[in-house]
Protein backbone atom coordinates (compact mmCIF):
# COMPACT_ATOMS: atom_id res chain seq x y z
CA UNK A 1 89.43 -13.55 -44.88
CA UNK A 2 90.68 -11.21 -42.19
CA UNK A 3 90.88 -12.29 -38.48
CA UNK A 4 88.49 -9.19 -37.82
CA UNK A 5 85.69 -9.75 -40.89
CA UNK A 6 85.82 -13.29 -39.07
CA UNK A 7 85.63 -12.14 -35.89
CA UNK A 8 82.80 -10.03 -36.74
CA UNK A 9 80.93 -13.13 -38.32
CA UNK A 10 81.08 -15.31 -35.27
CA UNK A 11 79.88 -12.50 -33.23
CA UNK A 12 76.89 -12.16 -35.16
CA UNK A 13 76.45 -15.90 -35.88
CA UNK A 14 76.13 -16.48 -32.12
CA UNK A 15 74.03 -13.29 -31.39
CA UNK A 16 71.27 -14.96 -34.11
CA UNK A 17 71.47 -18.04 -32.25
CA UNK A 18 70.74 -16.58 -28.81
CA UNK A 19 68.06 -14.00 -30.77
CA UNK A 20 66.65 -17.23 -31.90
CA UNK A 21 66.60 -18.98 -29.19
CA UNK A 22 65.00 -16.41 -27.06
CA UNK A 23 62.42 -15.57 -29.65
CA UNK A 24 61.16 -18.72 -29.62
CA UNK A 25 61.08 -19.07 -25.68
CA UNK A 26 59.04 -15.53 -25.63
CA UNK A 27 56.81 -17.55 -28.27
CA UNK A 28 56.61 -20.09 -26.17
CA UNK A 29 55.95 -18.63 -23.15
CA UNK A 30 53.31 -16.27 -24.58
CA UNK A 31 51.40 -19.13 -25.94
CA UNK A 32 51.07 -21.92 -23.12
CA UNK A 33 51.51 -25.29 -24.10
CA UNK A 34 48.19 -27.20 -25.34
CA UNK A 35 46.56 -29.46 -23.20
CA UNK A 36 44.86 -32.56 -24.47
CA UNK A 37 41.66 -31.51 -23.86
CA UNK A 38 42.93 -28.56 -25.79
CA UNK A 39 44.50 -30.84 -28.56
CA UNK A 40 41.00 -33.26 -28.56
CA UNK A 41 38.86 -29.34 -29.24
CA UNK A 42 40.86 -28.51 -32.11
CA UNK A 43 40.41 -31.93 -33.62
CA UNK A 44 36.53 -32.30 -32.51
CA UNK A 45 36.06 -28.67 -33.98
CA UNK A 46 38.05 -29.98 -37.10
CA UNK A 47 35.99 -32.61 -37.84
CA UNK A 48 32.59 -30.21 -36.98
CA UNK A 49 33.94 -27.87 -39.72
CA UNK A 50 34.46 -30.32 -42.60
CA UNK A 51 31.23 -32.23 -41.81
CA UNK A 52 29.07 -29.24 -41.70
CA UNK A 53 30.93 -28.61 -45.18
CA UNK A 54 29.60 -31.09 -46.41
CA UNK A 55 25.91 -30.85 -44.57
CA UNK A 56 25.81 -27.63 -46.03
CA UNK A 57 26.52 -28.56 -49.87
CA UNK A 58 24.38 -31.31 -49.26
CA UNK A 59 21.00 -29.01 -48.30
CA UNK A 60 21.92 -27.10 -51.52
CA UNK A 61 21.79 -29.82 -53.55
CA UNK A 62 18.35 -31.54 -51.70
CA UNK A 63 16.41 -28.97 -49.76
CA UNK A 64 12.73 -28.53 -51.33
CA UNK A 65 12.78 -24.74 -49.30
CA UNK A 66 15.12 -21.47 -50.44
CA UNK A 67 15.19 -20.85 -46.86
CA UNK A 68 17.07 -24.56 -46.00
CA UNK A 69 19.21 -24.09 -49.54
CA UNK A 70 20.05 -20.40 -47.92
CA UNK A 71 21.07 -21.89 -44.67
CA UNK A 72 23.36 -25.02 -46.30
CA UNK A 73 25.14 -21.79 -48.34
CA UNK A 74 25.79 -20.48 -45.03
CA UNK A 75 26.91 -23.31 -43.43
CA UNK A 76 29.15 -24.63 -46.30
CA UNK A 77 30.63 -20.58 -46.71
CA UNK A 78 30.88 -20.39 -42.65
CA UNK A 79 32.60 -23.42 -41.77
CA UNK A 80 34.71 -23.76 -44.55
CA UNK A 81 36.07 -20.41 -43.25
CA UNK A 82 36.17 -21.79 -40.06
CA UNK A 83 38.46 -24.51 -40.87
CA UNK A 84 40.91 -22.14 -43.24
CA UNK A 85 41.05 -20.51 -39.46
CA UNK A 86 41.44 -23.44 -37.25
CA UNK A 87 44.19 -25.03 -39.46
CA UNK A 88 47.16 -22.76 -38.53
CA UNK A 89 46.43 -23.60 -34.48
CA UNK A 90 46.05 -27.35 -35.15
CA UNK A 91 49.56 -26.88 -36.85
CA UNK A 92 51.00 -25.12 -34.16
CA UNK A 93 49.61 -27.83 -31.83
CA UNK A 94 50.61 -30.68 -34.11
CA UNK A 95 47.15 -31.96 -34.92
CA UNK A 96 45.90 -33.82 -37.27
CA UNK A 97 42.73 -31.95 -39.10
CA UNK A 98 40.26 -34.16 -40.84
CA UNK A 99 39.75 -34.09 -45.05
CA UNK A 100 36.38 -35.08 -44.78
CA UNK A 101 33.44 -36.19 -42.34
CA UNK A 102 33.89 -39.55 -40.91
CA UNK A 103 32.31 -42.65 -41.90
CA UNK A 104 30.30 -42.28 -38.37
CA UNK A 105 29.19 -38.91 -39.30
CA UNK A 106 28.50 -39.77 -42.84
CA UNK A 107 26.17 -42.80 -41.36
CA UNK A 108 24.60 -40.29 -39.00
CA UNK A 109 23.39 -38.15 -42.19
CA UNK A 110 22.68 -41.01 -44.06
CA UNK A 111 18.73 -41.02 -43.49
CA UNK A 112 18.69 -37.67 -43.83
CA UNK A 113 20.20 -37.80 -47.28
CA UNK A 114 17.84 -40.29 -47.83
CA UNK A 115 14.95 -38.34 -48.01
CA UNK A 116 16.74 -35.70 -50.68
CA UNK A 117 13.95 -33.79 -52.77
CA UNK A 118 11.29 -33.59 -49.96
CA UNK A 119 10.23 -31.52 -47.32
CA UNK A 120 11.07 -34.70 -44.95
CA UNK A 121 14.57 -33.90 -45.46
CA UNK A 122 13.99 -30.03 -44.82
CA UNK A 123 12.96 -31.07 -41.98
CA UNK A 124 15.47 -33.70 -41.24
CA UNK A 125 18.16 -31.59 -41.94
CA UNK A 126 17.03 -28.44 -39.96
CA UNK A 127 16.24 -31.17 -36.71
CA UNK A 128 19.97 -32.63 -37.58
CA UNK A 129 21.32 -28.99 -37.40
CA UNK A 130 19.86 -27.55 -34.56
CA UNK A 131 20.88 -30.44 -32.44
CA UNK A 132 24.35 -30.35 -33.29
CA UNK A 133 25.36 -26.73 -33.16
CA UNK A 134 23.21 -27.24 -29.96
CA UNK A 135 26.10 -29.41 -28.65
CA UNK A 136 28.64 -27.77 -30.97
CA UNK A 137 27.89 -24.39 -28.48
CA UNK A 138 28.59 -26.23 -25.42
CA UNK A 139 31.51 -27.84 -26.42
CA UNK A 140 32.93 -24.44 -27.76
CA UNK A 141 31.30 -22.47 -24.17
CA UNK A 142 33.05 -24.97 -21.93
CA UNK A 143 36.42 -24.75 -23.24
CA UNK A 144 36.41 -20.88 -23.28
CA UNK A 145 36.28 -21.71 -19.67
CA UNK A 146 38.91 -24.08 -19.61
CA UNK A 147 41.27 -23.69 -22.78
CA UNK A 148 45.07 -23.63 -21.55
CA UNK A 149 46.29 -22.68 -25.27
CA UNK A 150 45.55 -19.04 -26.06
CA UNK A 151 45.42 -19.80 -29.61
CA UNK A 152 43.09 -22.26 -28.94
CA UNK A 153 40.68 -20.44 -26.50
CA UNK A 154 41.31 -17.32 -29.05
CA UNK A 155 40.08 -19.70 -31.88
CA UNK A 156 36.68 -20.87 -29.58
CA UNK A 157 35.88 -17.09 -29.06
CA UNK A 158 35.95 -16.49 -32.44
CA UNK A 159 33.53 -19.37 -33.53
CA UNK A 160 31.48 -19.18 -30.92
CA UNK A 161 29.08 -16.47 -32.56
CA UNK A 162 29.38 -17.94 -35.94
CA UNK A 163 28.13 -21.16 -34.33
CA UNK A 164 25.28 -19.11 -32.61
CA UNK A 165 23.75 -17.51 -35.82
CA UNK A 166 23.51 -21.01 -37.02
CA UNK A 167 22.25 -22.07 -34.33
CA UNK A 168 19.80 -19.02 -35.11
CA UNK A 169 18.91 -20.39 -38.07
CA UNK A 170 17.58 -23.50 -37.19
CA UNK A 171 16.33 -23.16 -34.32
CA UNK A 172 14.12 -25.26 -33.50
CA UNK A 173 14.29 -27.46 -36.52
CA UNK A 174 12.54 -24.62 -38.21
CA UNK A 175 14.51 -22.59 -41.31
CA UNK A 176 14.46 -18.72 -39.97
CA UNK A 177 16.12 -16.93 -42.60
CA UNK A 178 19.54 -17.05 -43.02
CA UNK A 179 22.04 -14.40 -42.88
CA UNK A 180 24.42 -14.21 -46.25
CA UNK A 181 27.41 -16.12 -45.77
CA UNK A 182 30.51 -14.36 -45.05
């Protein structure tokens, strides 16, 4: 190799280092490091989406009403969107999403499973739901207000009316008919 075609490759090996380099510091300093409470939203909001997953697959399956079997296709469609969202921020973050709901969750539905085939669990299910993306709304509301990340907070904004038209929906603990999923 010539002493200039060399010359010529160190200058641009060390001009894609610096371009590198400064790329990812503009990266880094467009997105502002996560906080905790940041890092502790993504993971709560993981483990909403894949129980509500499987809340949702479970109305299809044991609602007595079209209007509940509606709403658990909405829910299931919805949130399983959701998550196909959140999971690029948790991996920018470096956290952890759930696979499935956890065994305190799954306890938590257990009665209501158990009353699968009858309008107790209609109603069981639409009480369930309207309490939780009751507290699912506040979560998401206070850490617009607060979120550090702008991936994060960017992520909250975007699920916060998805989380409202279910919220809609069950309002109440009574079925009001569902949009079609997205």
């Amino acid at each position: 190799m010539k002493l200039g075609n060399r010359s010529v490759l160190v200058a641009l090996a060390a001009v894609s280092v610096v371009g590198v380099s400064a790329g990812l510091a503009s990266a880094d300093s467009a997105t502002p490091s996560a906080t905790r409470s940041d890092k502790n939203f993504v993971e709560f909001l993981g483990n909403v989406n894949v129980s509500e997953i499987a809340a949702g697959g479970n109305a299809q399956k044991n609602a007595t009403t079209e209007c509940v079997q509606q709403a658990g296709r909405v829910l299931h469609d919805n949130h399983t969107q959701l998550e196909k969202k959140l999971e690029p921020v948790a991996a920018s973050l470096g956290v952890h999403l759930p696979s499935g709901p956890t065994k305190a969750d799954q306890a938590m539905f257990a009665p209501v499973s158990d009353k699968a085939h009858t309008p107790a669990y209609d109603t069981a299910w639409l009480n369930m739901m309207f309490k939780g993306h009751k507290a699912v709304l506040a979560k998401i509301d206070q850490e617009i207000a607060s979120a550090q990340n702008s991936q994060v907070k960017a992520y909250a904004e975007m699920a916060r009316p998805v989380i409202q038209a279910h919220l809609n929906m069950v309002n109440g603990g009574q079925c009001h008919t569902p949009p079609p999923a997205r």
